[in-house]
Protein backbone atom coordinates (compact mmCIF):
# COMPACT_ATOMS: atom_id res chain seq x y z
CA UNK A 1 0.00 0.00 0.00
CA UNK A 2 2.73 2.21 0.44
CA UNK A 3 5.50 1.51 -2.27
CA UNK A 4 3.96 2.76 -5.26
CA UNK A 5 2.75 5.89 -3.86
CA UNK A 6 6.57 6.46 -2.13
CA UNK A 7 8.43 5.10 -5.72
CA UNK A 8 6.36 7.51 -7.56
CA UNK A 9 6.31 10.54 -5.22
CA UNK A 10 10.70 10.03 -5.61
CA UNK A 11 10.38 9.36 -9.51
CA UNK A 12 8.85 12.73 -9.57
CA UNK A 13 10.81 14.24 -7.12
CA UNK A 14 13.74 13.24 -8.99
CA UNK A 15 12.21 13.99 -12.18
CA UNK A 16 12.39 10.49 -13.46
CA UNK A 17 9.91 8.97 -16.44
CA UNK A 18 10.98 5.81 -16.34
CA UNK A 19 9.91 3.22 -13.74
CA UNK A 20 11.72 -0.30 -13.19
CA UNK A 21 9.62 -3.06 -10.72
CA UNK A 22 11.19 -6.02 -10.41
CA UNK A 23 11.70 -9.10 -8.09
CA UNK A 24 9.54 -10.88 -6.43
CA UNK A 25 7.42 -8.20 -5.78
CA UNK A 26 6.60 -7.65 -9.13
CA UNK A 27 4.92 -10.58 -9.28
CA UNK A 28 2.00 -9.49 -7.96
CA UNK A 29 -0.59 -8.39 -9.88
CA UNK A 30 -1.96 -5.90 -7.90
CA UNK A 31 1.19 -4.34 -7.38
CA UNK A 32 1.86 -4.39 -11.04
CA UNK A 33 -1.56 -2.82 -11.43
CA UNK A 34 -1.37 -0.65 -9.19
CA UNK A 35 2.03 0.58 -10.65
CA UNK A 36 0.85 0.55 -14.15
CA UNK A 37 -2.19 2.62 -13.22
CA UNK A 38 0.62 5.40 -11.38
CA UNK A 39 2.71 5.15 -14.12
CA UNK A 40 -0.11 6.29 -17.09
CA UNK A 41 -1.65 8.91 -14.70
CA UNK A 42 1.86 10.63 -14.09
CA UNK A 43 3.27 10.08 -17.87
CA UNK A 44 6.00 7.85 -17.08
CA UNK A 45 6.94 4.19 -18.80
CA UNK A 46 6.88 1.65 -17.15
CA UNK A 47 9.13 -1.46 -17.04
CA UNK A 48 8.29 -5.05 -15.31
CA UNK A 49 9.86 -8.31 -16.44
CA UNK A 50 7.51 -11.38 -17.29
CA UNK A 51 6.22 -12.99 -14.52
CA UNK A 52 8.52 -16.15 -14.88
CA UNK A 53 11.58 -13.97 -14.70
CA UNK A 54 9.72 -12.24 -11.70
CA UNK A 55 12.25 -14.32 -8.78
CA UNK A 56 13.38 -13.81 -5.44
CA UNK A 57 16.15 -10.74 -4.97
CA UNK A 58 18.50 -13.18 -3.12
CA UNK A 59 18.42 -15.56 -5.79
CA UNK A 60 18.80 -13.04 -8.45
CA UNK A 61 21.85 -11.68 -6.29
CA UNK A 62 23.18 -14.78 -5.29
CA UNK A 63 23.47 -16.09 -8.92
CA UNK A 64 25.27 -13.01 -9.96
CA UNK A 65 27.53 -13.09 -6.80
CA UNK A 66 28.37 -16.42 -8.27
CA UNK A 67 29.31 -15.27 -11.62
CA UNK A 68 31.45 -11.98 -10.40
CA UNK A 69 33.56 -14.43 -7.96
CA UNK A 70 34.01 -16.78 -10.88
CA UNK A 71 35.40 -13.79 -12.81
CA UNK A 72 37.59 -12.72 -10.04
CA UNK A 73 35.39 -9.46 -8.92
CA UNK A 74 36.10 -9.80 -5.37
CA UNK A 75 36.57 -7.11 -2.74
CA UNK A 76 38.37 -6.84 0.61
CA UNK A 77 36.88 -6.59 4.26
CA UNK A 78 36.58 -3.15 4.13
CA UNK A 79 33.21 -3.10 1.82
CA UNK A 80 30.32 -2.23 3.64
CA UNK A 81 26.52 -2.62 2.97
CA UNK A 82 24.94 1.08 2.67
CA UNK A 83 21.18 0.44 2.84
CA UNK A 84 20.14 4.31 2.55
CA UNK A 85 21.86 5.10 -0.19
CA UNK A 86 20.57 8.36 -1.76
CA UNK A 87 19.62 7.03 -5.19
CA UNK A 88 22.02 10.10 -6.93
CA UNK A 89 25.23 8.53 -5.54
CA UNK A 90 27.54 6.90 -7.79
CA UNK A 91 29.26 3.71 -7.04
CA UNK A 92 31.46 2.41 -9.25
């Protein structure tokens, strides 16, 4: 009830016209109602994967871990989860 009302009240803070749901949260259809609905009134696309790619974050994380450490992306102790990122900072 509250995160398509919240993702679209920062997409519009932010000036953004182009909406990505995805995970396991997407899907649900009244969630990807809800957001289509949002995303028509305010004049923004909207993108949401098929419902069979429509998995579990971890899984979707953990498979790409997977891949990254196979490729030798690793990083040292000193990396650090950030869970409030503001969405305009750059990682890289």
């Amino acid at each position: 009830e509250s995160l398509v009302p919240r993702t679209m009240a920062a997409a519009a803070e932010l000036g953004y016209k182009k909406i990505a749901v995805a995970g396991g949260v997407a899907a649900n259809s009244r969630i990807r109602a809800d957001f289509a609905a949002a995303a028509e009134k305010a004049g923004a696309q909207l993108f949401v994967p098929p419902l069979r790619l429509c998995g579990d974050n971890a899984a979707m994380i953990g498979c790409q871990g997977y891949y990254e450490f196979l490729a030798g992306h690793t990083a040292g102790p000193e990396l650090n989860a950030y869970a409030t990122m503001p969405l305009e900072k750059q990682i890289g």
